[in-house]
C-alpha atoms as a PDB file:
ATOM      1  CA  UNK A   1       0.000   0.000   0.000  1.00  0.00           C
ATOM      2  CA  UNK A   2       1.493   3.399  -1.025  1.00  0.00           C
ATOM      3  CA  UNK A   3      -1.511   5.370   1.606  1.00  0.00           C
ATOM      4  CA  UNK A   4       0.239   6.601   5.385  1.00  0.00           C
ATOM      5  CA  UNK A   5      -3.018   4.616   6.708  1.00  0.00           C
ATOM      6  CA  UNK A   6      -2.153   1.268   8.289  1.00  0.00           C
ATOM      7  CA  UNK A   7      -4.556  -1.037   7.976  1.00  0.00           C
ATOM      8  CA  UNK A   8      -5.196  -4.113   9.152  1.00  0.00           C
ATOM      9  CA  UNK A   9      -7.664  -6.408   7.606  1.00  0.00           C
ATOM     10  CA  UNK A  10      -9.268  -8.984  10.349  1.00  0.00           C
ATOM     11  CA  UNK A  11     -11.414 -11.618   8.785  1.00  0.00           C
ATOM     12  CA  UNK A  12     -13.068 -14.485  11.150  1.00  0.00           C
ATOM     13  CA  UNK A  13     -13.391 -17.854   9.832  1.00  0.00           C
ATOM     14  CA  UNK A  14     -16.153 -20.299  10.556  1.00  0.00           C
ATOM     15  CA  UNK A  15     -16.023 -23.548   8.882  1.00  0.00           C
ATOM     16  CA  UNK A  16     -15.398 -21.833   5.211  1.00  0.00           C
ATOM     17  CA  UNK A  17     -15.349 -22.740   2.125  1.00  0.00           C
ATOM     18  CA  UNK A  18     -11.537 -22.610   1.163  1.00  0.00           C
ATOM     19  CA  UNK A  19     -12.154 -22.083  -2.377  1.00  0.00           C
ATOM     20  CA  UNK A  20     -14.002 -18.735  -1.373  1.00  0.00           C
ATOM     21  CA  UNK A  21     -11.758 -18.072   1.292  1.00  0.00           C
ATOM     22  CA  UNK A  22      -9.019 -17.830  -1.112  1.00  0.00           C
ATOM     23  CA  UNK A  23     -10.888 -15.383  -3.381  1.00  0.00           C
ATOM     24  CA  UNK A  24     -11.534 -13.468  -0.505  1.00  0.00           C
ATOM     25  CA  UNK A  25      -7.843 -13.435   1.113  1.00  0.00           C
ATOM     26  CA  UNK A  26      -6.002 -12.979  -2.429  1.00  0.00           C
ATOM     27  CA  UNK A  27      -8.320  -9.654  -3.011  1.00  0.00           C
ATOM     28  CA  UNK A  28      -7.467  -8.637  -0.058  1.00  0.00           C
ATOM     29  CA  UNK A  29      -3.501  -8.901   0.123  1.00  0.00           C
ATOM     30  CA  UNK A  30      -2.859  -6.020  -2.411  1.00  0.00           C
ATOM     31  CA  UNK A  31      -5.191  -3.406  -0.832  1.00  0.00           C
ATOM     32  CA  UNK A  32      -4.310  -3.787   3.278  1.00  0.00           C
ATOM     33  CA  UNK A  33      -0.930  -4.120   5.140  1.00  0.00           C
ATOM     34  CA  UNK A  34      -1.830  -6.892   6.750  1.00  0.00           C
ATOM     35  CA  UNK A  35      -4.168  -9.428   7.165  1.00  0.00           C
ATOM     36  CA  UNK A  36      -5.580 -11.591  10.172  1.00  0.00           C
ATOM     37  CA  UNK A  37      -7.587 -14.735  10.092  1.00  0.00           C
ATOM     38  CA  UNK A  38      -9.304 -15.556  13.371  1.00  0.00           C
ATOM     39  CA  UNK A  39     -10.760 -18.884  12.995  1.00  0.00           C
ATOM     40  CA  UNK A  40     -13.835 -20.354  15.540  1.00  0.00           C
ATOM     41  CA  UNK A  41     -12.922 -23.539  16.031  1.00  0.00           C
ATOM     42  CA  UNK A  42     -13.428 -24.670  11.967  1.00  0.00           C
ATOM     43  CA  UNK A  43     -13.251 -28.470  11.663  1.00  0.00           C
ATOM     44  CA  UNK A  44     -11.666 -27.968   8.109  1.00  0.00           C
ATOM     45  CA  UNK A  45      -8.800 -25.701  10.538  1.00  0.00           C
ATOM     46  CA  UNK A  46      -6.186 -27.184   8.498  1.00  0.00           C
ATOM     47  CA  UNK A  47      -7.021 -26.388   5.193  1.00  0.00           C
ATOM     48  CA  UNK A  48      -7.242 -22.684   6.573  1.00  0.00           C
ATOM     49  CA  UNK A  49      -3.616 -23.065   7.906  1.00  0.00           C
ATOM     50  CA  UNK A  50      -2.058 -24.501   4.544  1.00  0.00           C
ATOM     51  CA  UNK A  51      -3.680 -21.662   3.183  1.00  0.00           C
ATOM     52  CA  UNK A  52      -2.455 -19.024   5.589  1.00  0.00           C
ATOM     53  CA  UNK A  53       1.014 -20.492   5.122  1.00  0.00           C
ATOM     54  CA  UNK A  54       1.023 -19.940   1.608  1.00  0.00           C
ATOM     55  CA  UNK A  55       0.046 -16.389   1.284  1.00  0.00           C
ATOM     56  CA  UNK A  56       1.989 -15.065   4.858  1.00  0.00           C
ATOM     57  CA  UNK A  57      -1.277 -14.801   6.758  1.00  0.00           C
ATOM     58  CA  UNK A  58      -0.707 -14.538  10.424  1.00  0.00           C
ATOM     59  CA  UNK A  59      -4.302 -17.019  12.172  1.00  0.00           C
ATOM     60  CA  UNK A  60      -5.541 -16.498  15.344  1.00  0.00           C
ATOM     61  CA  UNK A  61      -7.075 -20.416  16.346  1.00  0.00           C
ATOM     62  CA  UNK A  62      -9.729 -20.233  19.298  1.00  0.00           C
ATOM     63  CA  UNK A  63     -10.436 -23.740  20.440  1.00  0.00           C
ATOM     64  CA  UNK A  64     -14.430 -22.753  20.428  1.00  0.00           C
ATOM     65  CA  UNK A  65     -16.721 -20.722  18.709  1.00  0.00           C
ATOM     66  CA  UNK A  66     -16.373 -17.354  20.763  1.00  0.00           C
ATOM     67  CA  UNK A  67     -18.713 -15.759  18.117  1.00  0.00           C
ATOM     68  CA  UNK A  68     -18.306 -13.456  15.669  1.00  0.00           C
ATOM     69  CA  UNK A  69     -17.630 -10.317  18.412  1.00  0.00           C
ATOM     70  CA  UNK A  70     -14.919 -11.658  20.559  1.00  0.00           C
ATOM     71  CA  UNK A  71     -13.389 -12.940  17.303  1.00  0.00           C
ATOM     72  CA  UNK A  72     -13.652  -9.383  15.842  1.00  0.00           C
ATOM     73  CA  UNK A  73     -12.221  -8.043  19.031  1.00  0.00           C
ATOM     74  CA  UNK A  74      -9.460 -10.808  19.180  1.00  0.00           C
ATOM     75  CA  UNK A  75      -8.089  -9.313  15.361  1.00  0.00           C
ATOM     76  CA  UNK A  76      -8.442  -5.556  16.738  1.00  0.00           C
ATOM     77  CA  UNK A  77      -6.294  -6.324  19.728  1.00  0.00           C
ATOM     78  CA  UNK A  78      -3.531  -7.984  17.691  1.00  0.00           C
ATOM     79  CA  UNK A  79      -3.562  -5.111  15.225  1.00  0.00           C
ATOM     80  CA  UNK A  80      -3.002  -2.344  17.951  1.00  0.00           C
ATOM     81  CA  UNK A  81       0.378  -2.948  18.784  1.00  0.00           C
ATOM     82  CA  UNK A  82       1.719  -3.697  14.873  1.00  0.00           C
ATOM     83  CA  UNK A  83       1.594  -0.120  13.647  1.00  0.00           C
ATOM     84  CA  UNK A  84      -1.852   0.177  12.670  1.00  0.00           C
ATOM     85  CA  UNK A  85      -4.282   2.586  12.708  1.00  0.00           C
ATOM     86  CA  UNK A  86      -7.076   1.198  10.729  1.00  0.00           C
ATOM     87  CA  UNK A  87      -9.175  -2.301  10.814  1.00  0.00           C
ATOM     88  CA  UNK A  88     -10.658  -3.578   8.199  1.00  0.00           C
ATOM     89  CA  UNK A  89     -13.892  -5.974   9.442  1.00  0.00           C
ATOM     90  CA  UNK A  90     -14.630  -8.639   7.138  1.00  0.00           C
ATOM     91  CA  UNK A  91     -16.730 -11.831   6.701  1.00  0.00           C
ATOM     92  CA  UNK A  92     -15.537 -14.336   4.908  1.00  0.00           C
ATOM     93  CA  UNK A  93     -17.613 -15.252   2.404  1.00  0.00           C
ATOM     94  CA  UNK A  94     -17.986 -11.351   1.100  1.00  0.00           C
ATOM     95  CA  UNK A  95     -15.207 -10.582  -2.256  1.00  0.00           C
ATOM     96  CA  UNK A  96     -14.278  -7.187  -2.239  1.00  0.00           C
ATOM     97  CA  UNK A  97     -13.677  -5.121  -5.599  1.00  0.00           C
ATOM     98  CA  UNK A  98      -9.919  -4.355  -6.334  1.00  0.00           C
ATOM     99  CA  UNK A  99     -10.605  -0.697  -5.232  1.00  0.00           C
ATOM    100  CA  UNK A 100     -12.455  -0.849  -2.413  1.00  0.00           C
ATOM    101  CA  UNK A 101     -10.118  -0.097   0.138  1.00  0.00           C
ATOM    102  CA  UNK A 102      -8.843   2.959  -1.355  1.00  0.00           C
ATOM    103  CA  UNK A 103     -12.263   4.450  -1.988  1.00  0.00           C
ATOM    104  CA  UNK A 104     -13.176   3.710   2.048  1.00  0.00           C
ATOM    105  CA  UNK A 105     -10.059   5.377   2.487  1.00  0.00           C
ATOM    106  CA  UNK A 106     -10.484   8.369   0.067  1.00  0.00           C
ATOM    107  CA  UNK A 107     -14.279   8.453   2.326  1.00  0.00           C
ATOM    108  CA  UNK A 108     -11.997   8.872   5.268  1.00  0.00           C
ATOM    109  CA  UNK A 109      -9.842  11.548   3.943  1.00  0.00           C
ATOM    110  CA  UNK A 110     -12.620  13.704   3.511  1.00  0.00           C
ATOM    111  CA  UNK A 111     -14.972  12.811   6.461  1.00  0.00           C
ATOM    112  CA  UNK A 112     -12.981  14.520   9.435  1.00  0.00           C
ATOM    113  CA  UNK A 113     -12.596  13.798  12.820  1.00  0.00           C
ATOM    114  CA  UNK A 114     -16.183  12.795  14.210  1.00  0.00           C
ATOM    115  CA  UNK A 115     -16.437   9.984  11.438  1.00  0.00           C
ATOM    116  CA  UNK A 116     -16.378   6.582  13.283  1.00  0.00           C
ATOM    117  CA  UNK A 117     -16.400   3.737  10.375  1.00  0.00           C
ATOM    118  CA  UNK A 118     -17.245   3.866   6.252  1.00  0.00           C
ATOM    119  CA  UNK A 119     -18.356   0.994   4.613  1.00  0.00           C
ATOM    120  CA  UNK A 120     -18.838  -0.521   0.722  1.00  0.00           C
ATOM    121  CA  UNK A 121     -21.882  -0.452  -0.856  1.00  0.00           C
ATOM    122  CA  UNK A 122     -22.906  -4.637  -1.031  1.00  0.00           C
ATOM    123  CA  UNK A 123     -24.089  -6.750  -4.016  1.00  0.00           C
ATOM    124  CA  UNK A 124     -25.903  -9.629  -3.395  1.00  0.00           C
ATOM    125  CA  UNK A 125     -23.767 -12.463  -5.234  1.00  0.00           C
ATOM    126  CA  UNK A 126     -27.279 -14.199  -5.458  1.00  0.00           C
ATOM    127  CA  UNK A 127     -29.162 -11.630  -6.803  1.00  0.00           C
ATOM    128  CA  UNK A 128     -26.927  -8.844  -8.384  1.00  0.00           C
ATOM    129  CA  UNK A 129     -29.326  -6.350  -6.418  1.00  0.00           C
ATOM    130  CA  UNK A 130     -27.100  -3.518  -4.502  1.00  0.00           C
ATOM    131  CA  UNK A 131     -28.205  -2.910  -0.990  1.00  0.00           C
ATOM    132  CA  UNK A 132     -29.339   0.466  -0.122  1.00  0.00           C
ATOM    133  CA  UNK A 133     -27.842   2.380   2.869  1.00  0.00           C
ATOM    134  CA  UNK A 134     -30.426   3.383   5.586  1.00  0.00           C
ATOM    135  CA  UNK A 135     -31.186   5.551   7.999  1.00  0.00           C
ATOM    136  CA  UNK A 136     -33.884   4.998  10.317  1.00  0.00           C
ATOM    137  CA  UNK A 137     -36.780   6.495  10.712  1.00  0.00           C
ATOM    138  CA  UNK A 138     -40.371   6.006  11.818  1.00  0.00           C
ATOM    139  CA  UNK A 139     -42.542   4.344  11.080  1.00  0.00           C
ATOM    140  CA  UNK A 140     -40.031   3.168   7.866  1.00  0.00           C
ATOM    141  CA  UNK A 141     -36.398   3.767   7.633  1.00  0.00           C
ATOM    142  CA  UNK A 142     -35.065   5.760   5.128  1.00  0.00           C
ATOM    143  CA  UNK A 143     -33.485   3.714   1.833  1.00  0.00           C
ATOM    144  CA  UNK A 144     -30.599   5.790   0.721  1.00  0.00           C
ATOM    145  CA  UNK A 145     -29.797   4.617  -3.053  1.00  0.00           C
ATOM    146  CA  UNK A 146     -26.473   6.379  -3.764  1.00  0.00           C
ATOM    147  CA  UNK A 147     -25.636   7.587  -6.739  1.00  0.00           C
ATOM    148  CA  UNK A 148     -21.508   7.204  -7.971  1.00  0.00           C
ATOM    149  CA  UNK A 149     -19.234   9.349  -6.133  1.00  0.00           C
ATOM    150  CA  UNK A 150     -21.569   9.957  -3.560  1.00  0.00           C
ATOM    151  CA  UNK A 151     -20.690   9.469   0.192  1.00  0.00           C
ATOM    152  CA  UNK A 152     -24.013   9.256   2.766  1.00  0.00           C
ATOM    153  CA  UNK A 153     -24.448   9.728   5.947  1.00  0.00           C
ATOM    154  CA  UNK A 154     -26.143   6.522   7.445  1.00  0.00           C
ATOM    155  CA  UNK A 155     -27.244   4.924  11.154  1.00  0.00           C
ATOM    156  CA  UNK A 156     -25.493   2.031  10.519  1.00  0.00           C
ATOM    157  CA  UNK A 157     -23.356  -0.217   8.310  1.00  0.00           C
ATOM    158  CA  UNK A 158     -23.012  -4.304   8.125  1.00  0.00           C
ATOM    159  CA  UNK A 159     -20.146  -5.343   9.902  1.00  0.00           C
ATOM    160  CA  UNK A 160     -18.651  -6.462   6.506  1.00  0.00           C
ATOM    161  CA  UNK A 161     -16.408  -4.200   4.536  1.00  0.00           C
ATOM    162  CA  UNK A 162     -16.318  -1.771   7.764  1.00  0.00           C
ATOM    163  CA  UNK A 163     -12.980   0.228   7.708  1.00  0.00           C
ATOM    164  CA  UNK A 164     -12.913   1.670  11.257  1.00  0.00           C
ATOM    165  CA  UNK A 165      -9.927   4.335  12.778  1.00  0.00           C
ATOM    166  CA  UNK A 166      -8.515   2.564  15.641  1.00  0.00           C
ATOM    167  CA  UNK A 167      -8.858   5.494  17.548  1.00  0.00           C
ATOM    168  CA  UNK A 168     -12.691   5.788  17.076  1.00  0.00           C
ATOM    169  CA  UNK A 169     -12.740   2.120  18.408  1.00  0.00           C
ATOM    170  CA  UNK A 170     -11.065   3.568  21.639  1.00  0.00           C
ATOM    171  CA  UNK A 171     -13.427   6.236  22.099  1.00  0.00           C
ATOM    172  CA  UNK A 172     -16.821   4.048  21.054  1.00  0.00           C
ATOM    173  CA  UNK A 173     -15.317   0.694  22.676  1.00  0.00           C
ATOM    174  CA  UNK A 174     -15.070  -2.852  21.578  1.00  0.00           C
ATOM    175  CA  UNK A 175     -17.825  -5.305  19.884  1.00  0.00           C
ATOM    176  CA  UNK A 176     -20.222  -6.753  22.507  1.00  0.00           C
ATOM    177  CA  UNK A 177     -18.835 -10.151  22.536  1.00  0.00           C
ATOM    178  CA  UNK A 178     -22.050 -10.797  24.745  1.00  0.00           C
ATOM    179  CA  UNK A 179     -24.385 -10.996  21.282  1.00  0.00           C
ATOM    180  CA  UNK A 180     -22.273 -13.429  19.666  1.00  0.00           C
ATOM    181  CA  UNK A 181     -23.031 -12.940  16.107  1.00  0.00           C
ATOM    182  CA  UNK A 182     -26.348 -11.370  15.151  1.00  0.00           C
ATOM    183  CA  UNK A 183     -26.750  -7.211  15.336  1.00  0.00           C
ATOM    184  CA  UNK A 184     -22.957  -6.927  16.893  1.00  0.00           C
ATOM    185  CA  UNK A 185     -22.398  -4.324  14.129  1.00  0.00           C
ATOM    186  CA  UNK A 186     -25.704  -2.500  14.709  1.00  0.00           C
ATOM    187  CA  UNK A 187     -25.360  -2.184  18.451  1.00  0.00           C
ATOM    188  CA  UNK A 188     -21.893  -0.886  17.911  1.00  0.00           C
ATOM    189  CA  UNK A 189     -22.734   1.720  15.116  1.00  0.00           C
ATOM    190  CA  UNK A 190     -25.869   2.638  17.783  1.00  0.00           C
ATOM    191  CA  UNK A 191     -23.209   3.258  20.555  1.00  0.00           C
ATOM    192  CA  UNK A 192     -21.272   5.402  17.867  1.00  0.00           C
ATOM    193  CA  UNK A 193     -23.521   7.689  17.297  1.00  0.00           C
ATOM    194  CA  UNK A 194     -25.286   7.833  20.515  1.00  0.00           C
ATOM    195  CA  UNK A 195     -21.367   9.415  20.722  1.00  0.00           C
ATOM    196  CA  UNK A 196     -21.971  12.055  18.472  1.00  0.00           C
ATOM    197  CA  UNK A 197     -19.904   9.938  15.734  1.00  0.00           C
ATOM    198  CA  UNK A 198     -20.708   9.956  12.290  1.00  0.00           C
ATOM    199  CA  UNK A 199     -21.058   6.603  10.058  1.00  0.00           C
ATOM    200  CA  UNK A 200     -21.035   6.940   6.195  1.00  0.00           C
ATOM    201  CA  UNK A 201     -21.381   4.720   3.156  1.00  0.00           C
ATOM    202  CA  UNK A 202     -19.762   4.407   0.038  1.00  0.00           C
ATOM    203  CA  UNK A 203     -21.242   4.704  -2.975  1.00  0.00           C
ATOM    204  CA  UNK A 204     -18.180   3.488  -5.269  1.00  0.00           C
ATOM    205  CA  UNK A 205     -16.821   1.284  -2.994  1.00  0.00           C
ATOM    206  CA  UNK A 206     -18.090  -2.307  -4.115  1.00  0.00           C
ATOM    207  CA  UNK A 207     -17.937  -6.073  -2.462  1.00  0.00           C
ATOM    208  CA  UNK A 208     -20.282  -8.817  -3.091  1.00  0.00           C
ATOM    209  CA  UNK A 209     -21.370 -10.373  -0.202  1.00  0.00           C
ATOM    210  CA  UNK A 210     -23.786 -13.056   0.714  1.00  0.00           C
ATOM    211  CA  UNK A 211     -26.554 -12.521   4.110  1.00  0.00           C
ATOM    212  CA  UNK A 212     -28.935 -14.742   5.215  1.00  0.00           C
ATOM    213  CA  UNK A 213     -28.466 -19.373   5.180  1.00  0.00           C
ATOM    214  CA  UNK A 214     -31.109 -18.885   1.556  1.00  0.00           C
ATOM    215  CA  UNK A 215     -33.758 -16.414  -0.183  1.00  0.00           C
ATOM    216  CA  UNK A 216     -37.463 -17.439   0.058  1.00  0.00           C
ATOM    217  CA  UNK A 217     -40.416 -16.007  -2.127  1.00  0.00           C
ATOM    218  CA  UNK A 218     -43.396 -14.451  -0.291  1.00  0.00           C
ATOM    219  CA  UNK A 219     -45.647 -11.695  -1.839  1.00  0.00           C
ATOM    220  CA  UNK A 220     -43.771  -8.566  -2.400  1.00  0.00           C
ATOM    221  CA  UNK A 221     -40.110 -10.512  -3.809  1.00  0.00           C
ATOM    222  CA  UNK A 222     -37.227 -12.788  -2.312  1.00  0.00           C
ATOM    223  CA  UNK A 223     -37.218 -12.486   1.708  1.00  0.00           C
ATOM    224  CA  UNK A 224     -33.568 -13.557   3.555  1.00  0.00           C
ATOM    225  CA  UNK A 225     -34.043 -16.531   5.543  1.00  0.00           C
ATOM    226  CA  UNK A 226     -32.005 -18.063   8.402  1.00  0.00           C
ATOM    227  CA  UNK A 227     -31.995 -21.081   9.943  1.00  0.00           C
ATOM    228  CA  UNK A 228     -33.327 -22.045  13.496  1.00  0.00           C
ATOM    229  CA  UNK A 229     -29.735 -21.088  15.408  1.00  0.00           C
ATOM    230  CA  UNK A 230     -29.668 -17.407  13.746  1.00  0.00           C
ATOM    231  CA  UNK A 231     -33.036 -17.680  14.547  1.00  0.00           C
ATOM    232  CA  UNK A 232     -32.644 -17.344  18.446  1.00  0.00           C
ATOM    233  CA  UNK A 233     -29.606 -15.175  18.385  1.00  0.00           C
ATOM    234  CA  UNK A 234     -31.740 -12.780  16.238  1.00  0.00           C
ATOM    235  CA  UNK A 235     -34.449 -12.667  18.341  1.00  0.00           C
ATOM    236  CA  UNK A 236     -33.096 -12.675  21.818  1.00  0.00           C
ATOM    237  CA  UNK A 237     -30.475  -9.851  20.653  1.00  0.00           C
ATOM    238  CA  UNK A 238     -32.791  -7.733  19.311  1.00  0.00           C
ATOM    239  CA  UNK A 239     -34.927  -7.719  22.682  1.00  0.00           C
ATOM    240  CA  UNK A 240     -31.307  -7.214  24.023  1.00  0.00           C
ATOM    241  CA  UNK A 241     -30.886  -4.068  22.185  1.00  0.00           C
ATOM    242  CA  UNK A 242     -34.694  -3.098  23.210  1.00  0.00           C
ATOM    243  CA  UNK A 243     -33.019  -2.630  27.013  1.00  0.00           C
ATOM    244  CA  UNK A 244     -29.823  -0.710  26.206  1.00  0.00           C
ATOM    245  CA  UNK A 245     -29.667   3.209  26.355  1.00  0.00           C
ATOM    246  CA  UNK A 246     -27.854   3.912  23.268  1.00  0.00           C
ATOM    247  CA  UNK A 247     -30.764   1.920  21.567  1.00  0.00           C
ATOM    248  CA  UNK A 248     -32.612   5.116  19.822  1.00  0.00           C
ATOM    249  CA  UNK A 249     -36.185   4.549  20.093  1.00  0.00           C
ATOM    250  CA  UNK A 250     -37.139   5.680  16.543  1.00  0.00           C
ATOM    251  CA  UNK A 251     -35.615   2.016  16.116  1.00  0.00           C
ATOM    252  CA  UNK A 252     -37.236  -0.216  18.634  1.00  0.00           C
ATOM    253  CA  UNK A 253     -40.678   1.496  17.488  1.00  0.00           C
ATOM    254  CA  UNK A 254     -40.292   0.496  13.881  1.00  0.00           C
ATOM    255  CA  UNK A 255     -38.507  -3.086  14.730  1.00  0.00           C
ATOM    256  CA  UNK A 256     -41.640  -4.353  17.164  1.00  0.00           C
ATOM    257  CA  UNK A 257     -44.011  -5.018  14.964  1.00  0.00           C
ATOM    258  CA  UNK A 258     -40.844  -5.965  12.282  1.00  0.00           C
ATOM    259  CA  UNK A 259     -40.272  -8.815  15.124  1.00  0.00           C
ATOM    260  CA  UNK A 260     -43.872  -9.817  14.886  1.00  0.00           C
ATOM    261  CA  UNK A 261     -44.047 -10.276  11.302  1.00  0.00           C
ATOM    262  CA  UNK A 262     -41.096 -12.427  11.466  1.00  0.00           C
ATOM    263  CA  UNK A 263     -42.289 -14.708  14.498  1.00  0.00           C
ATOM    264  CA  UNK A 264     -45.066 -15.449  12.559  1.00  0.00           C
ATOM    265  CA  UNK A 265     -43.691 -15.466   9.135  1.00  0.00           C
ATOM    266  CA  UNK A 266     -41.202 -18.086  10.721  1.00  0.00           C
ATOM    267  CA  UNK A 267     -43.510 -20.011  12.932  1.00  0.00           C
ATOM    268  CA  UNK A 268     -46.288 -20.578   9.570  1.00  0.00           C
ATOM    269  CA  UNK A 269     -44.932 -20.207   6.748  1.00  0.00           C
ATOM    270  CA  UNK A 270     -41.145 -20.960   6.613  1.00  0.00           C
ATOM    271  CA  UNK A 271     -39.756 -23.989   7.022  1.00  0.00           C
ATOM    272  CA  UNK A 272     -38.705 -25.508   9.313  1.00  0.00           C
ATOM    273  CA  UNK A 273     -41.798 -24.327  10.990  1.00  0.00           C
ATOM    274  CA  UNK A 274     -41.447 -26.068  14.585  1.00  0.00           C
ATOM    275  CA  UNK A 275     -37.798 -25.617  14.925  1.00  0.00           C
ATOM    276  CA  UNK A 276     -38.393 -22.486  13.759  1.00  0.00           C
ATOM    277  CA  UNK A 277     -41.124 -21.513  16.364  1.00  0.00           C
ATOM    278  CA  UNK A 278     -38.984 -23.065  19.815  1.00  0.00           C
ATOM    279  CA  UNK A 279     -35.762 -21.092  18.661  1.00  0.00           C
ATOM    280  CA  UNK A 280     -37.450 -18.708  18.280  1.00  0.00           C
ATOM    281  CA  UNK A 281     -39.797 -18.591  21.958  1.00  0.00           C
ATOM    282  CA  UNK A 282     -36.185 -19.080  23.445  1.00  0.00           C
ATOM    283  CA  UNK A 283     -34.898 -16.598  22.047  1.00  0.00           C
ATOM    284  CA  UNK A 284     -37.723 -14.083  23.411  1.00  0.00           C
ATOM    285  CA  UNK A 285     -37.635 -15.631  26.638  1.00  0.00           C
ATOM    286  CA  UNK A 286     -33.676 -15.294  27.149  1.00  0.00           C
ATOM    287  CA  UNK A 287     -33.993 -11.873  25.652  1.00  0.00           C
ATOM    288  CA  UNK A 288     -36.533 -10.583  28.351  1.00  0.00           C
ATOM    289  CA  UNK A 289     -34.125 -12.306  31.073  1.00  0.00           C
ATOM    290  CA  UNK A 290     -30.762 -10.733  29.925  1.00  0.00           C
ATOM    291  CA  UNK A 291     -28.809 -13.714  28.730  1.00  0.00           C
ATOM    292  CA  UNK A 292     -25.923 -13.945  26.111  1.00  0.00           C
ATOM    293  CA  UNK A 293     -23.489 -15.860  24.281  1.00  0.00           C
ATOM    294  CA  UNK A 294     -24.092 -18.794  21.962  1.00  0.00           C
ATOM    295  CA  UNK A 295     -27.362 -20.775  21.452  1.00  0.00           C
ATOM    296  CA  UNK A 296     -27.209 -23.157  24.516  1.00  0.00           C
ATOM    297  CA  UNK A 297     -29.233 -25.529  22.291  1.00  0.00           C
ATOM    298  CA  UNK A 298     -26.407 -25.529  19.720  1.00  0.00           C
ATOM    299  CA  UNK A 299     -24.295 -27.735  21.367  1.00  0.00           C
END
């Protein structure tokens, strides 16, 4: 990199598909400094090494799933003390274009002090469709379809393809390993900007990436859908986020009857309807009574 920005790409691994692994990690060699792999406890773990080994990438190994926050956190603490002054958050099945780093960083140059994180704009590799960036409102949030060269000012951004100063993760703290995986970005660009930080999206910054276990049809177009484990982690954590303080309330309002439509969307209609409905109850119920980490029903 020819830029006086440092950064440090982090990218946690969860039983991956090597072949897109590769994709991702030899797109992302020419545009950061360096690059971390923090793997949870992969059964393929091996393949991941011999990868590693061949392209100079330093892995972190956990010996259990510690979820996608801690993991995230893990890579931020081993990039403070190399130089850095810049993470790069990434999951591991997104591809980033060739230039997306140095538009996120070309965002930052212009954005001043008070801006917290930039991220791409993301194509669904399913689809083609481009995701808008939002900011919320009631009773709807606000769909913010960017036009090239543009730069928006947005309430949040997916964890994903978030380039975030060092420095700002000082001031606004580390993810909440407590969530796990689900909404760990959205309570952390909450406690941003409860902060008076600024979060921004980039229009001509590009990366395919991939959300949700499959799409299903319903009345209106393709709906993401998640299995019975995302399931409880979704629900619980976004009852979580219903009890913190930097939770605006323009946000709960709007994602209550959101919730709704998706307990019973879930329970009737999607499959596997049962499963679906029990993760689901848990979820509520461990919500309401404050608990966090991984789906004790996992295993």
């Amino acid at each position: 990199m020819t830029s006086t920005t440092s950064i440090a790409a982090i990218v946690v691994t969860y039983r991956p598909d090597i072949a897109t692994l590769q994709a991702l990690v030899d797109a992302l060699i020419p545009q950061v400094d360096r690059l971390w792999l923090v793997d949870n406890a992969s059964t393929n773990i091996e393949s991941i090494r011999a990868l590693a080994a061949t392209r100079g990438i330093a892995v972190i190994v956990n010996d259990h799933n510690v979820g996608i926050g801690a993991a995230l956190n893990q890579g931020i603490v081993a990039a403070r003390p190399n130089g850095h002054d810049h993470v790069l958050l990434m999951d591991q099945d997104s591809l980033p274009a060739g230039d997306m780093v140095a538009q996120l960083q070309q965002a930052f140059h212009n954005g001043g002090e008070r801006l917290a994180a930039v991220g791409p704009a993301h194509v669904d590799a399913r689809t083609g469709d481009v995701a808008p960036f939002v900011r919320i409102g009631f009773p709807f949030n606000r769909k913010l379809r960017s036009a090239p060269g543009e730069v928006v000012d947005c309430d949040f951004l997916i964890t994903s393809g978030c380039l975030i100063p060092l420095r700002a993760v000082a001031a606004i703290g580390d993810m909440d390993a407590g969530l796990f995986i689900d909404n760990v970005d959205l309570e952390w660009c909450f406690r941003a900007k409860a902060r008076g930080y600024r979060l921004a999206g980039v229009a001509d910054a590009r990366m395919s990436h991939l959300i949700g276990d499959r799409l299903h049809w319903r009345p209106g177009g393709l709906a993401i859908v998640h299995g019975p484990t995302r399931l409880y982690t979704i629900m619980r954590n976004r009852v979580l986020l219903y009890r913190r303080s930097d939770t605006p309330w323009r946000w709960i309002a709007q994602d209550i009857p959101r919730a709704i439509l998706k307990f019973v969307g879930f329970s009737l209609v999607v499959a596997p309807r049962a499963a679906n409905l029990r993760a689901m109850c848990r979820g509520l119920r461990d919500g309401l009574a404050g608990r966090e980490g991984p789906d004790p029903a996992a295993g």
